[in-house]
Protein backbone atom coordinates (compact mmCIF):
# COMPACT_ATOMS: atom_id res chain seq x y z
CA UNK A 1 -4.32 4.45 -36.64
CA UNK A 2 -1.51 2.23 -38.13
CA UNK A 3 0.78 3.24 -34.43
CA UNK A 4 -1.63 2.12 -32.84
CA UNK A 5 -2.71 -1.27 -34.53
CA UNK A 6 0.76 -1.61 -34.59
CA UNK A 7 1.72 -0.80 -31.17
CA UNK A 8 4.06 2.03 -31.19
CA UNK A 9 1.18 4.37 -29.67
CA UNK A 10 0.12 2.96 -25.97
CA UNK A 11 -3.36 4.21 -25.17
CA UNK A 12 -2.00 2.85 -21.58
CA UNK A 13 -1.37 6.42 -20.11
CA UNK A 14 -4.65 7.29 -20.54
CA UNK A 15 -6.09 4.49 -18.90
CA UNK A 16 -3.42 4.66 -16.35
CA UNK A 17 -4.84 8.18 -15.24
CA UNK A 18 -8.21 7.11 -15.48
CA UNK A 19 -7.87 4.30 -13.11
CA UNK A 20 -5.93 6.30 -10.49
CA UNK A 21 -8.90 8.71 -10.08
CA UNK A 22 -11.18 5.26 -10.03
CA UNK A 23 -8.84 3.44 -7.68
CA UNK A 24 -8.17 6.95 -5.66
CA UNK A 25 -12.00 7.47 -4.77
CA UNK A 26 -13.42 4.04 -4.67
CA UNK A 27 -10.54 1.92 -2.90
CA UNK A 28 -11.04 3.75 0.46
CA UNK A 29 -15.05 3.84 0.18
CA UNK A 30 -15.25 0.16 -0.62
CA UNK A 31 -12.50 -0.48 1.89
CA UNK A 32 -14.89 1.24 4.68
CA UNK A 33 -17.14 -0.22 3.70
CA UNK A 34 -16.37 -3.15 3.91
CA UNK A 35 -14.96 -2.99 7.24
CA UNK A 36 -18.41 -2.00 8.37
CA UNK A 37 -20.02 -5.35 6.81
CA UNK A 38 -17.22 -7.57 8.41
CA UNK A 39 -17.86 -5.72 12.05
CA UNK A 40 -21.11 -5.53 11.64
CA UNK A 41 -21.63 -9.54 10.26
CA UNK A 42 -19.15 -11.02 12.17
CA UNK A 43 -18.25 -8.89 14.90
CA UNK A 44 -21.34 -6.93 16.20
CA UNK A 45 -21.73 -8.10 20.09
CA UNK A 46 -17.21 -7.79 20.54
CA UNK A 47 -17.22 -4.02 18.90
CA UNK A 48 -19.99 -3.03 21.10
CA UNK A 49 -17.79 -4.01 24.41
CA UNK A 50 -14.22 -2.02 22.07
CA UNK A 51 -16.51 1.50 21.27
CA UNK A 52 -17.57 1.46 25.38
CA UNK A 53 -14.51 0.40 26.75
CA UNK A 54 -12.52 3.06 24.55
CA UNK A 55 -15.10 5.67 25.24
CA UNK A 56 -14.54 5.10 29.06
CA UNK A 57 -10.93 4.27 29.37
CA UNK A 58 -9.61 7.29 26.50
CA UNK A 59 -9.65 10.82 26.61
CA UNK A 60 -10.75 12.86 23.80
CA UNK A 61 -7.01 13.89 23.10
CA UNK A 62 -6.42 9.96 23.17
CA UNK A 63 -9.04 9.76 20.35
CA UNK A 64 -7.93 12.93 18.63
CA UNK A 65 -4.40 11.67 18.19
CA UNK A 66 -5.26 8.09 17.13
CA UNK A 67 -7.45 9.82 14.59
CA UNK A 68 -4.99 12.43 13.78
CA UNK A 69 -2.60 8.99 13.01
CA UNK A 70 -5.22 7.60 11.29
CA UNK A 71 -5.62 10.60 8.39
CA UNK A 72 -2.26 10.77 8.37
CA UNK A 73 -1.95 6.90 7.38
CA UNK A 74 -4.78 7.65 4.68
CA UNK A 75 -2.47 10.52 3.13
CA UNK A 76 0.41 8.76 3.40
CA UNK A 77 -1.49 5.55 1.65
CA UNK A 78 -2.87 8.29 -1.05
CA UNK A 79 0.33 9.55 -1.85
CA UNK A 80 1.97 6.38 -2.38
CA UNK A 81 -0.96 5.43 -4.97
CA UNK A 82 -0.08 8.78 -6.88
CA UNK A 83 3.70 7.88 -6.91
CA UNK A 84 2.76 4.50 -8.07
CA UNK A 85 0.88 5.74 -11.34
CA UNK A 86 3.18 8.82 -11.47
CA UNK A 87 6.01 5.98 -12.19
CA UNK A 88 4.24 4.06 -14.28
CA UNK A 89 2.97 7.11 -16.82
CA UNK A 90 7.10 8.23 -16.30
CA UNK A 91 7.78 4.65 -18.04
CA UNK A 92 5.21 5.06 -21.01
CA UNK A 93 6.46 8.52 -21.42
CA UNK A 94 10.33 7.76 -21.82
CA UNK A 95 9.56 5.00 -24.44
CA UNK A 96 7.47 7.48 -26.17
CA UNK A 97 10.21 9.51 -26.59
CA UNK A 98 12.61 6.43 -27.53
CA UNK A 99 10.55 6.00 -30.08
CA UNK A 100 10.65 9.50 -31.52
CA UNK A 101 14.49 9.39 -31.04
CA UNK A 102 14.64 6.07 -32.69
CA UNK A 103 12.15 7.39 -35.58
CA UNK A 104 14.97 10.67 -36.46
């Protein structure tokens, strides 16, 4: 109790994990969601003309590939939001052991 009232023991790694599973799962849901409001509030009558124009101008392998790109962005984007909090629980980790090297 006295590390951590004293600040040699971070409860910040914990947290850190905890919001990358938050962040992970909720920043794509709210981001589709939200999408979906701003097409559907602001947008409705011009994405009606985009979804029939694409469906007659595209083939299916046209819309296969550009979703295809699409998951691919959204792994790419997941990845980089492990590496993130991968680095950051890398940083709390060396000074924990600084600390134990500095207590010896």
């Amino acid at each position: 109790m006295q590390d951590f009232l004293s600040f040699k023991t971070f409860i910040t790694p914990t947290l850190l994990i905890l919001v990358y599973y938050i962040g992970a799962v909720l920043i794509p849901l709210l981001s589709w969601y939200l999408a979906r409001w701003i097409k559907r509030s602001y947008f409705s009558e011009l994405s009606v003309q985009i979804k029939e124009s694409v469906q007659t101008h595209t083939t299916s392998k046209q819309r296969f590939i550009v979703l295809l790109a699409f998951l691919i962005a959204f792994l790419c984007m997941e990845i980089f939001w492990r590496v993130i909090f991968e680095f950051l629980i890398a940083y709390f980790n060396m000074h924990d052991a600084l600390m134990k090297i500095n207590l010896t």
